[in-house]
Structures are given as structure tokens and as C-alpha cells.
Protein backbone atom coordinates (compact mmCIF):
# COMPACT_ATOMS: atom_id res chain seq x y z
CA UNK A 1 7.79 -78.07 55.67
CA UNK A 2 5.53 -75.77 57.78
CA UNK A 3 7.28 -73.68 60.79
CA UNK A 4 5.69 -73.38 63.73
CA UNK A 5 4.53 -69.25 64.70
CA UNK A 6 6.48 -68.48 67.84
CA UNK A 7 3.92 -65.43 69.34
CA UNK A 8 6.32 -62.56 70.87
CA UNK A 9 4.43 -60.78 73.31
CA UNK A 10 4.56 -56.49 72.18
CA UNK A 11 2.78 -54.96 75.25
CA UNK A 12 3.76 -54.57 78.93
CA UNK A 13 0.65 -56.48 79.68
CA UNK A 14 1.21 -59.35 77.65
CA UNK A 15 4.83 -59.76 79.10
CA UNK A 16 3.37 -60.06 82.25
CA UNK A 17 2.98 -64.07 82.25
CA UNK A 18 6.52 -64.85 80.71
CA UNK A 19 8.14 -62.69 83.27
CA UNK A 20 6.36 -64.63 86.10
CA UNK A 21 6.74 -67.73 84.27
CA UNK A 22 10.40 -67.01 84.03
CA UNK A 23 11.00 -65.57 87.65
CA UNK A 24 8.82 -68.43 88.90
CA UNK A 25 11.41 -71.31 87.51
CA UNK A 26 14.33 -69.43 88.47
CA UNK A 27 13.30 -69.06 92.33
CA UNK A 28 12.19 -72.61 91.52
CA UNK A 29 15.67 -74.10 90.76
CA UNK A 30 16.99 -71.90 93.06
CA UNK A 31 15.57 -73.05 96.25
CA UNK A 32 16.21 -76.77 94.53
CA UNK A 33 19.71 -75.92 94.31
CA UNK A 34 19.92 -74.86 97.89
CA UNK A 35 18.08 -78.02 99.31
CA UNK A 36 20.62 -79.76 98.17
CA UNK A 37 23.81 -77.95 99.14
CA UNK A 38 25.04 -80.78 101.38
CA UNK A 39 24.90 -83.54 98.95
CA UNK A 40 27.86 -81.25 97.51
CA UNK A 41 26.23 -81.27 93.88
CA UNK A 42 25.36 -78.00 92.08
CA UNK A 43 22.20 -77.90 89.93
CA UNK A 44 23.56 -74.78 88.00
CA UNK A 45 23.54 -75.91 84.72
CA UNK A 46 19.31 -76.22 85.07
CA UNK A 47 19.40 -72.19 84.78
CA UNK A 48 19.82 -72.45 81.73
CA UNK A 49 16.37 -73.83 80.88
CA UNK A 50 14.74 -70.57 81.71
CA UNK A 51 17.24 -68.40 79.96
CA UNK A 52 16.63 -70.46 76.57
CA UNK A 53 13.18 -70.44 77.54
CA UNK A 54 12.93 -66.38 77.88
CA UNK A 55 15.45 -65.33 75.15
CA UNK A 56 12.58 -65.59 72.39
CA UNK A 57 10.53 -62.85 74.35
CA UNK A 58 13.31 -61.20 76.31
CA UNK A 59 15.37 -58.43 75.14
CA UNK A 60 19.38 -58.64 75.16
CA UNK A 61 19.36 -56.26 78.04
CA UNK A 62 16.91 -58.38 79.80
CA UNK A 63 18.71 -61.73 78.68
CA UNK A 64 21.71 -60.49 80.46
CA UNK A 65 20.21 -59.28 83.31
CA UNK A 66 18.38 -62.62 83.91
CA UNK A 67 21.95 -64.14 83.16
CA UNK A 68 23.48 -61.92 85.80
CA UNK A 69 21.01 -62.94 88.33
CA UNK A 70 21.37 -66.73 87.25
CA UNK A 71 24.93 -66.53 87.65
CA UNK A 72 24.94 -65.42 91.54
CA UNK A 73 22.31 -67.89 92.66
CA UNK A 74 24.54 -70.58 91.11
CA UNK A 75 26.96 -68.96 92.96
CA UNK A 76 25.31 -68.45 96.11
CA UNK A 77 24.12 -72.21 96.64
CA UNK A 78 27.50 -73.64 95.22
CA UNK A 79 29.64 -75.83 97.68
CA UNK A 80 32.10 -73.60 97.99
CA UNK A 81 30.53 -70.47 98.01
CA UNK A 82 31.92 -67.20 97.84
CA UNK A 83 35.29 -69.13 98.04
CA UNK A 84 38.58 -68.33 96.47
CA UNK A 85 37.76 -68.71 91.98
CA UNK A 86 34.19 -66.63 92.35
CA UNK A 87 35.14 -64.36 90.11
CA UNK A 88 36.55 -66.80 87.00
CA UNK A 89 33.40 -69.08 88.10
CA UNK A 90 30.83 -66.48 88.18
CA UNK A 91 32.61 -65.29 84.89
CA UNK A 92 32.19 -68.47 83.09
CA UNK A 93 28.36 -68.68 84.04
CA UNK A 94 27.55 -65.64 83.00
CA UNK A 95 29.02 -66.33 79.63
CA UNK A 96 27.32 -69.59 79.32
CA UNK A 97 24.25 -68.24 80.31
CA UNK A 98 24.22 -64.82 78.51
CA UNK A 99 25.65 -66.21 75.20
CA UNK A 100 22.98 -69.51 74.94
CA UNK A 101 20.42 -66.56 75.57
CA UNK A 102 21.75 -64.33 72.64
CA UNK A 103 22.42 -67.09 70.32
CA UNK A 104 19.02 -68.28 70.90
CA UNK A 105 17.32 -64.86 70.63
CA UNK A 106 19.49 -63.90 67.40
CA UNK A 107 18.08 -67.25 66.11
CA UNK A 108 14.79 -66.72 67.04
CA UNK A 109 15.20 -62.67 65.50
CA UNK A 110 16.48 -63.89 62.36
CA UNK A 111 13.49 -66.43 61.80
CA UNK A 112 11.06 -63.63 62.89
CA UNK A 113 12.95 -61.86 60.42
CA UNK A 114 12.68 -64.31 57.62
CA UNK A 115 9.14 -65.12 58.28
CA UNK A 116 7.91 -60.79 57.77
CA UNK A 117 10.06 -61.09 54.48
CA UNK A 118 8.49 -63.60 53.32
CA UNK A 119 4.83 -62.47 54.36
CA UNK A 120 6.22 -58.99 52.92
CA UNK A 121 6.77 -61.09 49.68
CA UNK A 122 3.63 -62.73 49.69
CA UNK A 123 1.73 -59.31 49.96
CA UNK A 124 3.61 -58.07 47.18
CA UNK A 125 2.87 -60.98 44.89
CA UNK A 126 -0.95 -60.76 45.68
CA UNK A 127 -0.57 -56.79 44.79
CA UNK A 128 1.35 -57.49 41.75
CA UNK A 129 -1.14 -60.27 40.68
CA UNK A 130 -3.96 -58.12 41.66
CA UNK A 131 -2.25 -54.72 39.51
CA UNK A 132 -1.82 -57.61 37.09
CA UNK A 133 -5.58 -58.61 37.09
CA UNK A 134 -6.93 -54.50 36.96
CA UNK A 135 -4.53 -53.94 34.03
CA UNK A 136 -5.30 -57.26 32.33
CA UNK A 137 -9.67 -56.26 32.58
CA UNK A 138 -8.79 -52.31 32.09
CA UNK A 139 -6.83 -53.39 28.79
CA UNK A 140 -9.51 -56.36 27.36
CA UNK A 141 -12.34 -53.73 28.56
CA UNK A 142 -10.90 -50.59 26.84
CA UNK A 143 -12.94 -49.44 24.03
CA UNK A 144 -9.37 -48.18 21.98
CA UNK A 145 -7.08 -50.75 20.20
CA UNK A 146 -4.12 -51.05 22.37
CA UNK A 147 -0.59 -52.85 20.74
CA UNK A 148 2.74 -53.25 22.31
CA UNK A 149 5.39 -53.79 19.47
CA UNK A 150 8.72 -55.51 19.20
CA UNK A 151 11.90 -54.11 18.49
CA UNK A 152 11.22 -56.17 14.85
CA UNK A 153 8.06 -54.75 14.44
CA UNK A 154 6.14 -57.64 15.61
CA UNK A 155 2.99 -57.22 17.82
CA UNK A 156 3.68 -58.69 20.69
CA UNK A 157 0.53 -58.44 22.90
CA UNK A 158 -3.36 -57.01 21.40
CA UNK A 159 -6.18 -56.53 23.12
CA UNK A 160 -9.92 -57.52 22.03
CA UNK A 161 -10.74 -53.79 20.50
CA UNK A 162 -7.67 -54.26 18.44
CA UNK A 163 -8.69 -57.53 16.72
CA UNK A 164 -12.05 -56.16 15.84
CA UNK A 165 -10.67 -52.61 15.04
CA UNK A 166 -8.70 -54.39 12.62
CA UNK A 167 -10.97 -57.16 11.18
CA UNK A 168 -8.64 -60.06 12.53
CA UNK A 169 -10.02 -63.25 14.44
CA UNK A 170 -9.68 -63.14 18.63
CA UNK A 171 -6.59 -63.88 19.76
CA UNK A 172 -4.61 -63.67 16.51
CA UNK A 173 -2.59 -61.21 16.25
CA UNK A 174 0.31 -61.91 18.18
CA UNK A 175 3.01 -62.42 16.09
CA UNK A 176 2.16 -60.59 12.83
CA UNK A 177 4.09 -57.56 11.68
CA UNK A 178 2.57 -54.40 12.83
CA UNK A 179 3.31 -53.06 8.88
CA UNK A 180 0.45 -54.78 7.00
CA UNK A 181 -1.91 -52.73 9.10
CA UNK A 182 -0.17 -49.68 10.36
CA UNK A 183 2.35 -49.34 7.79
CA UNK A 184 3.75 -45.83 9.84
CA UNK A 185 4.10 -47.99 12.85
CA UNK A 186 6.78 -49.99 11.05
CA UNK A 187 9.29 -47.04 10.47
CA UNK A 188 8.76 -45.27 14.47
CA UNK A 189 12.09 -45.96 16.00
CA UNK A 190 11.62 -47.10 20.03
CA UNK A 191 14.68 -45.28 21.30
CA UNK A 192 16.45 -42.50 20.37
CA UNK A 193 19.69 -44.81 20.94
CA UNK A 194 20.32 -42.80 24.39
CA UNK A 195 18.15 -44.94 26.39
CA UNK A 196 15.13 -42.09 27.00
CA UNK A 197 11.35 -42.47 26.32
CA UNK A 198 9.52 -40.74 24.20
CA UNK A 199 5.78 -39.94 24.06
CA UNK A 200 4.00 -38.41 21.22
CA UNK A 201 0.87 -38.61 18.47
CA UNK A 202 0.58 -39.46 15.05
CA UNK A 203 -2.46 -38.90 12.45
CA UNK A 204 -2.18 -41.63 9.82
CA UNK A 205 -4.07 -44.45 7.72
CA UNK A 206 -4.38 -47.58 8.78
CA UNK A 207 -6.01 -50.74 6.85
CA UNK A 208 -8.29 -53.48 7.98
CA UNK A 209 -7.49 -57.37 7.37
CA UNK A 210 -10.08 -56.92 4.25
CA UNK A 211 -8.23 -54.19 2.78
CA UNK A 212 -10.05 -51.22 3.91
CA UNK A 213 -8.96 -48.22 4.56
CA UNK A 214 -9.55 -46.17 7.73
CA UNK A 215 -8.31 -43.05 9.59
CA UNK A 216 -6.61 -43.63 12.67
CA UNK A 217 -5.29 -41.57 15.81
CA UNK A 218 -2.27 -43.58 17.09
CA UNK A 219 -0.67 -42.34 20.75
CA UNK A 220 2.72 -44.34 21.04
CA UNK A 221 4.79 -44.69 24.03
CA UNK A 222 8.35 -46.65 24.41
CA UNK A 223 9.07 -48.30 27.39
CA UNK A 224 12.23 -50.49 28.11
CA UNK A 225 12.26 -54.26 28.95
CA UNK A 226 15.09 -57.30 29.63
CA UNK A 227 14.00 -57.89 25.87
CA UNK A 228 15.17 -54.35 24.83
CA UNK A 229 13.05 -51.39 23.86
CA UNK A 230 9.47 -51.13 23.12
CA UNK A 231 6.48 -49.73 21.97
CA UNK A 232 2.80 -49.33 22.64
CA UNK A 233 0.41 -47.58 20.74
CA UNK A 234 -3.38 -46.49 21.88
CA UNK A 235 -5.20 -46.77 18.32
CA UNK A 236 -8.49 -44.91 17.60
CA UNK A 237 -10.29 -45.39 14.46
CA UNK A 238 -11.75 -41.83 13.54
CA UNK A 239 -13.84 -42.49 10.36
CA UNK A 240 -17.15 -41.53 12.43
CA UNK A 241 -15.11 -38.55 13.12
CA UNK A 242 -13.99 -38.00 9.85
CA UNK A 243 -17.81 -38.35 8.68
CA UNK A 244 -19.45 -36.21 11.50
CA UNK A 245 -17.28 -33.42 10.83
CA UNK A 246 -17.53 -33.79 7.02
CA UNK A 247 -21.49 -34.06 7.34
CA UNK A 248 -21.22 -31.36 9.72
CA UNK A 249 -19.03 -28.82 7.99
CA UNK A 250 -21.84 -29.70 4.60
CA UNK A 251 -24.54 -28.71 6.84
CA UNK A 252 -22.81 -25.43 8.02
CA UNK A 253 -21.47 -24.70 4.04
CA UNK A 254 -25.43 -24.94 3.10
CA UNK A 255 -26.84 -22.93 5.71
CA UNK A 256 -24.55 -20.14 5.43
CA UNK A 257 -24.63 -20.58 1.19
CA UNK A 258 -28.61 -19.99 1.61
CA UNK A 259 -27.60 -17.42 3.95
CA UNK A 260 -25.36 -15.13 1.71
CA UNK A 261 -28.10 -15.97 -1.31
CA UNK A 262 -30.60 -14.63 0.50
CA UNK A 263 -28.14 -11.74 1.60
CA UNK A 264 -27.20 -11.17 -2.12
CA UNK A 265 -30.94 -11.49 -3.41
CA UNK A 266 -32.22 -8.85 -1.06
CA UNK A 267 -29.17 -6.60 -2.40
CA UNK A 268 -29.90 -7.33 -6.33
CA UNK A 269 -33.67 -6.94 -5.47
CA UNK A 270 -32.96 -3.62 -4.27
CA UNK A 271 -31.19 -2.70 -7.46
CA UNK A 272 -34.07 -4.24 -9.45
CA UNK A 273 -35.93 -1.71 -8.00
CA UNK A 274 -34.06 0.81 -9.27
CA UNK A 275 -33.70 -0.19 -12.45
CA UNK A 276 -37.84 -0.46 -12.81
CA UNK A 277 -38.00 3.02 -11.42
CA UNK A 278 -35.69 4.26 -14.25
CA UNK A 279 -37.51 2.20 -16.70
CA UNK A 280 -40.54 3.18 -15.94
CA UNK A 281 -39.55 7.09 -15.86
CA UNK A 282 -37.79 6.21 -19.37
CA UNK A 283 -41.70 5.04 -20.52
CA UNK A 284 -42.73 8.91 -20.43
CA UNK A 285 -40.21 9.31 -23.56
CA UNK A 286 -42.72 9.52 -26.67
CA UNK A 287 -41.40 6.67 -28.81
CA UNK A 288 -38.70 4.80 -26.59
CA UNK A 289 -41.30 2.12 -26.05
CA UNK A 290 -40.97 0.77 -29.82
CA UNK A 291 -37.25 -0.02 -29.50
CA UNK A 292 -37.09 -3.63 -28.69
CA UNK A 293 -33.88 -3.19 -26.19
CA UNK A 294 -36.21 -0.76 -24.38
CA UNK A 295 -39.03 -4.01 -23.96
CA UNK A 296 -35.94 -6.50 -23.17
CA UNK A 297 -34.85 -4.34 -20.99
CA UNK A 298 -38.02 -4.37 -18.92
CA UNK A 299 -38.49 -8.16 -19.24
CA UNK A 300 -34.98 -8.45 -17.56
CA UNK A 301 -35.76 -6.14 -15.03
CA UNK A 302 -39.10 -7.92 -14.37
CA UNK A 303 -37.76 -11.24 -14.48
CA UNK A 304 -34.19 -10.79 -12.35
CA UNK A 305 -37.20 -9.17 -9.58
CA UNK A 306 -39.42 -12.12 -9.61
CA UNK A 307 -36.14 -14.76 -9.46
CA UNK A 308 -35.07 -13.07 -6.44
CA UNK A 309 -38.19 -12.75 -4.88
CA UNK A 310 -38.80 -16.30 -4.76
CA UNK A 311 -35.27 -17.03 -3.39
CA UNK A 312 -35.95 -14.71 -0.58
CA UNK A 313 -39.86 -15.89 -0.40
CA UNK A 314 -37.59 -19.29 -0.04
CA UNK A 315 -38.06 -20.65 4.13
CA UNK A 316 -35.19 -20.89 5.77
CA UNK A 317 -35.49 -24.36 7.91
CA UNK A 318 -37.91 -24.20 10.66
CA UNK A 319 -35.99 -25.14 13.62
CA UNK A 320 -36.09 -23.53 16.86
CA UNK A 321 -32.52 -23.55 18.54
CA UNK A 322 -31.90 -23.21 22.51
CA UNK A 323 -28.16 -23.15 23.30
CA UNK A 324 -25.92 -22.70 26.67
CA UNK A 325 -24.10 -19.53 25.54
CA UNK A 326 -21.47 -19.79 28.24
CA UNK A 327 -20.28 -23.46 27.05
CA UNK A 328 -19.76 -21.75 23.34
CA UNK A 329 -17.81 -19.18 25.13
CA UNK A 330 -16.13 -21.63 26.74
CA UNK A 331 -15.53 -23.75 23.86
CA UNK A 332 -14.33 -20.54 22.04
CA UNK A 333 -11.98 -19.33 24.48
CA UNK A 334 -10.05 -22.76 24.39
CA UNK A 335 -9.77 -21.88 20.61
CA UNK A 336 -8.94 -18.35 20.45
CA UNK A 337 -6.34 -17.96 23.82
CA UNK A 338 -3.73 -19.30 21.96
CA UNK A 339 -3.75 -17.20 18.52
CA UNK A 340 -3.95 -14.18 20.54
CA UNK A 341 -1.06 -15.40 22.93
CA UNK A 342 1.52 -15.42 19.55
CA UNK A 343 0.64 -12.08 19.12
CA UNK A 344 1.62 -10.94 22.94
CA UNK A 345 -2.30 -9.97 23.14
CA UNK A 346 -4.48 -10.20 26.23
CA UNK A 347 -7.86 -11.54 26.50
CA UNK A 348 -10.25 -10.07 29.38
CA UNK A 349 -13.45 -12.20 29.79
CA UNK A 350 -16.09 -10.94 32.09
CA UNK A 351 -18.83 -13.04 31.16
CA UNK A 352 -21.30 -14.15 33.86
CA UNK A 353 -22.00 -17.49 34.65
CA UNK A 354 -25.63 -18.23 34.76
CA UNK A 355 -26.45 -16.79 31.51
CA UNK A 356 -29.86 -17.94 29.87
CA UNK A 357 -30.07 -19.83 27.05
CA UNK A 358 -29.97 -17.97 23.28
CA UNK A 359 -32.61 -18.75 20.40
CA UNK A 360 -29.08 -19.28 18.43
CA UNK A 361 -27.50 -22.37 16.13
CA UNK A 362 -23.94 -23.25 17.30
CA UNK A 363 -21.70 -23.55 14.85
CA UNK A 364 -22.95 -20.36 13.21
CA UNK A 365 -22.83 -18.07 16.42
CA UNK A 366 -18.71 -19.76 16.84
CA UNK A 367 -18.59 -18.77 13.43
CA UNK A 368 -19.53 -14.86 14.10
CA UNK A 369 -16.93 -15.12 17.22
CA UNK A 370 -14.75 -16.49 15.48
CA UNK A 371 -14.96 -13.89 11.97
CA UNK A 372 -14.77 -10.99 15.01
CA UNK A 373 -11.88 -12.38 17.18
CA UNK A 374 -9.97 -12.94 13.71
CA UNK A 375 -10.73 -9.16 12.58
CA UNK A 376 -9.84 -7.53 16.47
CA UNK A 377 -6.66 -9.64 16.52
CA UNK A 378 -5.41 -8.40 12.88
CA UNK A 379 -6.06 -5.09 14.15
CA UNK A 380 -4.14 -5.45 17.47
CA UNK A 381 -0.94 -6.30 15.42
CA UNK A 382 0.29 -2.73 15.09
CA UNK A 383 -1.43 -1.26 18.31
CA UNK A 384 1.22 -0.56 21.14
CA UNK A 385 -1.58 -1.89 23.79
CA UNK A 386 -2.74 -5.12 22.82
CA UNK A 387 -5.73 -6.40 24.59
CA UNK A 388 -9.26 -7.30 23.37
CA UNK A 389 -12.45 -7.56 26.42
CA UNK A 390 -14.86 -10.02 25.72
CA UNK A 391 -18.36 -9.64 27.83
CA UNK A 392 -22.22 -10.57 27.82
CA UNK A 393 -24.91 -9.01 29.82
CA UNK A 394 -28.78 -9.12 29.67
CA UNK A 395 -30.35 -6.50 28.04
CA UNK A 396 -34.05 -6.79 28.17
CA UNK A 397 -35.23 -10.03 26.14
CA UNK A 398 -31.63 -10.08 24.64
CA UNK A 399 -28.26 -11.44 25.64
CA UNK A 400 -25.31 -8.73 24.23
CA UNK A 401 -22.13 -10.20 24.06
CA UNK A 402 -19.32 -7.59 23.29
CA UNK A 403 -16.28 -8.07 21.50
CA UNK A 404 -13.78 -4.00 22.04
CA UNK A 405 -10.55 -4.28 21.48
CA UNK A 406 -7.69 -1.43 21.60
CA UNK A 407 -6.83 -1.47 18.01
CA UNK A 408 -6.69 1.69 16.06
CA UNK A 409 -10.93 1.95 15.32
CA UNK A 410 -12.87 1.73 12.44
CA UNK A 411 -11.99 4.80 10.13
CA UNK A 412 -15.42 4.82 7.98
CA UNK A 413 -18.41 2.93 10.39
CA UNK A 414 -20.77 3.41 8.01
CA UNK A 415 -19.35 1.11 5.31
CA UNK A 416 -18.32 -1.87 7.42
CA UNK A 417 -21.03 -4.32 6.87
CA UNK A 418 -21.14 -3.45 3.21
CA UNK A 419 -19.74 -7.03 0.99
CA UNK A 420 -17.44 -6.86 -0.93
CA UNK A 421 -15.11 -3.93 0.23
CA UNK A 422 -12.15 -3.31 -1.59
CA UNK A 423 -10.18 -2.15 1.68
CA UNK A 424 -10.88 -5.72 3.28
CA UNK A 425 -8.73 -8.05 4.11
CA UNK A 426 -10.11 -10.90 2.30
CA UNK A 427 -13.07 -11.46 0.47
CA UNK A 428 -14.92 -8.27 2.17
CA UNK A 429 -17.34 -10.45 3.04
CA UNK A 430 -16.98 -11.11 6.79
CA UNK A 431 -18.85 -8.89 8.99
CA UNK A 432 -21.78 -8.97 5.87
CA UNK A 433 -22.32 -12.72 6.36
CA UNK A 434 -21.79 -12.45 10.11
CA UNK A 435 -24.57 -10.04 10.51
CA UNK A 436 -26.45 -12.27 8.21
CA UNK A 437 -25.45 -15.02 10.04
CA UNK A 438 -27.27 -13.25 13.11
CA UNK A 439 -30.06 -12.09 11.90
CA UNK A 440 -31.15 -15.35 11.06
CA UNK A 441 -31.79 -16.87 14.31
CA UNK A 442 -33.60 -13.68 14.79
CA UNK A 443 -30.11 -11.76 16.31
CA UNK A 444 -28.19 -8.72 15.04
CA UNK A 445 -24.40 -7.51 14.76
CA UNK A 446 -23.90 -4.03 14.96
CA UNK A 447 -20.54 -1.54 15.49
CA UNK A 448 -20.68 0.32 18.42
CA UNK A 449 -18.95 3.65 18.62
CA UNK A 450 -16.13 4.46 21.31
CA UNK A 451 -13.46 6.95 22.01
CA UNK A 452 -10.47 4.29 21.68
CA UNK A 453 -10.61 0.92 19.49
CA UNK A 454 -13.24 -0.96 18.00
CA UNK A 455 -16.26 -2.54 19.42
CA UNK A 456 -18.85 -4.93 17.77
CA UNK A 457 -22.29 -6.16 19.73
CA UNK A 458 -23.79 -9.32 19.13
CA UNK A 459 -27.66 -9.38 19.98
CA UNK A 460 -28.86 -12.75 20.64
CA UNK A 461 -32.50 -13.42 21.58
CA UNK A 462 -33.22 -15.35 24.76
CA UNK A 463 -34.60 -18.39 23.99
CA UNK A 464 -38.55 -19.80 24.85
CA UNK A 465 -39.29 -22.61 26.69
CA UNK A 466 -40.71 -24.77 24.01
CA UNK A 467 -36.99 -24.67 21.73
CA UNK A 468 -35.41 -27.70 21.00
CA UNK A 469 -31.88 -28.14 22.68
CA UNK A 470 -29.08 -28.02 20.57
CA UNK A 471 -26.35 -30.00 22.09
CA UNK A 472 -22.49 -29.34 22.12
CA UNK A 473 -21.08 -32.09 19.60
């Protein structure tokens, strides 16, 4: 059943007509009253009419003055005015009067009451439904599998991505056991028995409806409910992450295996070279050429020189590279920070913003960083000052970025980018395939001298105009 809207005037100037409505039927009855004052019969039960008819827009103050000034015009044209009784008459008026105004007015309040809950109520339902709605399409529309699981197990809601992630027909889902496809998912408890969430991310395998396997990235969430705890889980299938970075790390094991070939050729080339001049010093002996280990000899010789020849004669893949050198050394401070943190070692970057673009590959130029960063922080584990200063300038045609730290130095400079060094950590080949990591892209890595620490330069050529963008993966 509908209730009719009462309007309550909030302004002064809208309460100017029910105050001269209201003053006009009380001077109304009034003079009524006093017209008939001989016929000895009071008319002072008709002020109530404008009492009830004020108390929805009056105040209480207001109500009772109105009452007050009711009760002495009753009063005043009563037939025995002013007579012995005014005060218990005039005392029973004003209660009639002022309590039918209240009650009516705390009626009227409480419906006025009743009817902004219940439009508060309808607002919220509308911004529930419409929350509702967003999270419903944000859900369906999200390109991740998203599951919310059961105490059991069960899946209790799936959206689209999930059924296709998962090689299921739409809308089927609901109701199966989460274990047949994420088998970890099965064993996650959804409390810790004390009632608190938890949050966290798991790497694991999950399997498609067909059988296939697949890597997955799961983020899981509990949550509590009237039904008891729960769970959802965000689920990512990785496998073209798994292959980009496999394909990816292939590419950067073959181009820095041609790399160190070429690197080792040039170095048994050199010795080749040797080994002819000594041969063919050894020729001036009268009689050494009729030994036949003299002749194998020089056929080895010969034939080790030719073999690395053509490795080195070997091009390198023709690609011209143009990379944002401040996004690698963004990229590789986000890597770094963190190793040298544990160690209770400061980084200082003052690297410029608007550097140009390097003729350099990517993943090979975060590879020389990364060989450096690794060398200055093993030195920095002894050092009582542990800091390493990280910078780039323009130098000419060249971008230098600079990697000192305040280790103890470099004892013997001269032997640092020779492979293979018995006082290396490691394989001794580090700095050797850095540099030859640098030179081709047409760079260099050299040592640079200083009174305290170690510092290493890395040249990098600016790149031309016509080089094809390498983008950050």
C-alpha cells in the first residue's frame, strides 16, 4: 500500500505560507469564538484543528507556543472568563492542545523517519546490485582463471577464463573437486584454525580436462563466509612464459657460445702463429725437414690456423640493435638493490635521464652489468666501507657507464681480462666474455685505474637512426 509524501518545508521562506495559514485559522476561530460569547457556548475544542494541522511542519517549541497561545484565546472568549478555575482550565487546554500536537508530530517524525530508512535501504541495494554487476563483468571479463573453493575442496564459483584455461565446457565447473586439476589446491588449508586470512603465491602444475600438463601461477586468498572459510585463487597459465624464456635464454646461450668461440679462436690463432714462426725457424736446420713429425707438425699447425680462421671469418648476425639504456638500468637496479642490501652495501646511481639510445643487444649488456655488479659486490664483503656508484655520461659518440666500488682494487690490472685465471672466482672467465660480450655490438670494457677501489667502464656506441628497436620483453 503506497503512503502518501507529506512535504516538510526546510527554509524560512518556505515556512512562510504554513505560518500564515496557521495564524490565519487561529485568528479565524478566534474571532468565531468571540461572536458567539453570549450564546454561552465555547468553540475551544476547534483549536485544535490548526495545532494537528501545524505539528507536521512545526517544531515542539513552536507546537507549544501555538498551544500556549490557543489556550488563552479559549480562555479569553470563554463564558466565564478570567473567572475563578483559569488556571486548572487553561492547564487542561494546554495539555490537550500541546500533547495532540506532539503526538502528531512524533508520528509524523517517526514516518519521516521510516520513509529515509527505507530510501537509505533502497540506495544501498541499488549500490550493492550495482558493486554486484562491476564485480560480476570485471570477473567474466578477466583474462586470469579465477576459482573460489569450498571448505571440501569443491569449486564453488568459475569464471569463463577458467573453463577454457582448463579445457572444460562453459558453465561446468561448479561442483567438481578442485584436485583433478590443481592437485596442490586440494591440500592448502583456508584457515590457520585462529580465524585470520592469509594471502600468498604458489608455483605449481596444473592439468587440463584432456590430460595436459601446464605451468601455472596460482595467487590464493581465504576469506570467511556464514558457510565457513574459503578460498579463491587467481590462476595464470605460464607455458608461453615458460617457452619465451626457454627460447630466450637458447638465443642468449648461442650468441654468447659464438661469442667465447670466436674469443677462443682469435686466442689459439694467435698461438698458431707462434707455433709457424718456430716451425718455420726450425726449417733452417739441415735435415729436420725429412723427419715426418717435423711435416705433421706443420700440417697441424697449418690446419688448426685455417679452422680458426674460418670460425672467426664466421659473421656474427647482422642485426642492428637501438636500446633505451636508462630502462636496462632501470630494469637492473630492481634486480641488483636487493643482493647488495644483504650485504649492508649501498648503491649510488647518478645516471641521467634523457640518455640516447645505445647500438647494444639487451640481454647481453644486463649480462655485462650483471657479471660486474656480481664481481664489485664479492669484493665489498670484506671492505669496512661498503658502497658501489653506478653512473653514465656522454662521451663523444659513446655512452660510458661506470661501475667503482670501494673494495680493496685490483692487485695485478694487467691480467684481469685474461680467461681462465687461476685466482678467479669461478671459471675465470667473466670479465673475458664480458668484454667480448661488448665488443660485439661494437662497445668495449676496460679497468680504469683509481687511488681507492675498483672501477670498470663500459663503452657503448650511440646508436644511428636507421637501427631497429629492440624492445624490453
Amino acid at each position: 500500500m503506497g503512503e502518501r509524501n507529506i512535504a516538510v518545508p526546510e527554509s524560512k521562506a518556505d515556512r512562510v505560507p504554513v505560518l500564515a495559514a496557521l495564524a490565519f485559522m487561529i485568528v479565524s476561530i478566534a474571532l468565531i469564538d468571540l461572536s458567539s460569547l453570549g450564546s454561552g457556548v465555547s468553540l475551544g475544542a476547534l483549536y485544535l484543528v490548526p495545532i494537528l494541522a501545524g505539528a507536521v511542519y512545526l517544531t515542539r517549541a513552536e507546537i507549544v507556543v501555538v498551544a500556549v497561545l490557543c489556550a488563552l484565546l479559549r480562555e479569553a472568549s470563554a463564558p466565564f472568563a478570567w473567572s475563578e478555575g483559569v488556571w486548572l482550565r487553561s492547564g487542561l487546554a494546554l495539555t490537550a492542545y500541546a500533547g495532540s500536537g506532539l503526538f502528531l508530530a512524533e508520528l509524523a517524525e517517526r514516518r519521516r523517519r521510516r520513509k529515509r530508512e527505507y530510501r537509505r535501504l533502497e540506495e544501498q541495494q541499488l549500490l550493492r546490485e550495482s558493486a554486484e554487476q562491476q564485480l560480476q563483468a570485471l570477473v567474466e571479463t578477466s583474462p586470469a582463471a579465477i576459482l573460489t573453493l569450498g571448505p571440501d575442496g569443491f569449486i564453488r564459483l568459475a569464471n569463463q577464463a577458467a573453463h577454457s584455461m582448463l579445457g572444460v565446457e562453459p558453465d561446468t565447473l561448479a561442483g567438481q573437486h578442485i584436485g583433478q586439476y590443481l592437485p596442490i589446491l586440494a591440500g592448502v588449508p583456508h584457515s590457520d584454525g585462529a580465524g585470520r586470512i592469509f594471502r600468498t603465491m604458489l608455483e605449481c602444475k596444473g592439468r587440463r580436462r584432456n590430460g595436459e600438463v601446464f605451468p601455472a601461477h596460482v595467487w590464493l586468498s581465504s576469506y570467511m563466509t556464514v558457510a565457513g572459510p574459503m578460498l579463491a585463487a587467481i590462476v595464470l597459465d605460464t607455458s608461453e612464459e615458460l617457452r619465451d624464456r626457454e627460447e630466450l635464454g637458447f638465443d642468449q646461450l648461442m650468441r654468447s657460445s659464438r661469442i667465447l668461440i670466436r674469443a677462443v679462436s682469435h686466442e689459439i690463432r694467435n698461438i698458431c702463429a707462434a707455433i709457424a714462426l718456430v716451425h718455420a725457424n726450425l726449417r733452417r736446420v739441415p735435415g729436420i725437414e725429412q723427419y715426418e713429425e717435423f711435416q705433421a707438425l706443420g700440417t697441424l699447425v697449418e690446419g688448426l690456423g685455417k679452422l680458426v680462421s674460418s670460425e672467426l671469418r664466421a659473421a656474427a648476425r647482422n642485426e642492428n640493435f637501438s636500446l633505451n639504456l636508462n630502462e636496462l638500468l632501470e630494469e637492473f637496479r630492481i634486480i641488483v638493490e636487493p643482493s647488495f642490501a644483504e650485504v649492508d652495501a649501498t648503491l649510488e646511481w647518478n645516471v641521467p635521464p634523457d640518455l640516447p639510445a645505445v647500438a647494444a643487444e639487451r640481454h647481453g649488456l644486463l649480462h655485462i652489468f650483471m657479471n660486474l655488479a656480481a664481481n664489485s659486490q664479492r669484493a665489498l664483503r670484506d671492505s669496512p666501507v661498503r658502497q658501489m656508484r653506478i653512473s653514465a655520461a656522454i662521451e663523444g659518440h659513446h655512452v660510458v657507464v661506470r661501475f667503482a666500488d670501494t673494495g680493496p682494487g685490483v692487485p695485478a690490472p694487467e691480467r684481469l681480462f685474461q680467461p681462465f685465471q687461476h685466482s678467479a672466482e669461478g671459471s675465470g672467465l667473466g670479465l673475458y666474455l664480458s668484454r667480448a660480450l661488448a665488443r660485439s655490438f661494437a662497445g668495449d670494457l676496460r679497468y680504469e685505474p683509481q687511488q681507492a677501489g675498483s672501477c670498470f667502464a663500459i663503452e657503448l656506441p650511440v646508436a644511428s637512426t636507421g637501427d631497429n628497436l629492440v624492445e624490453a620483453p
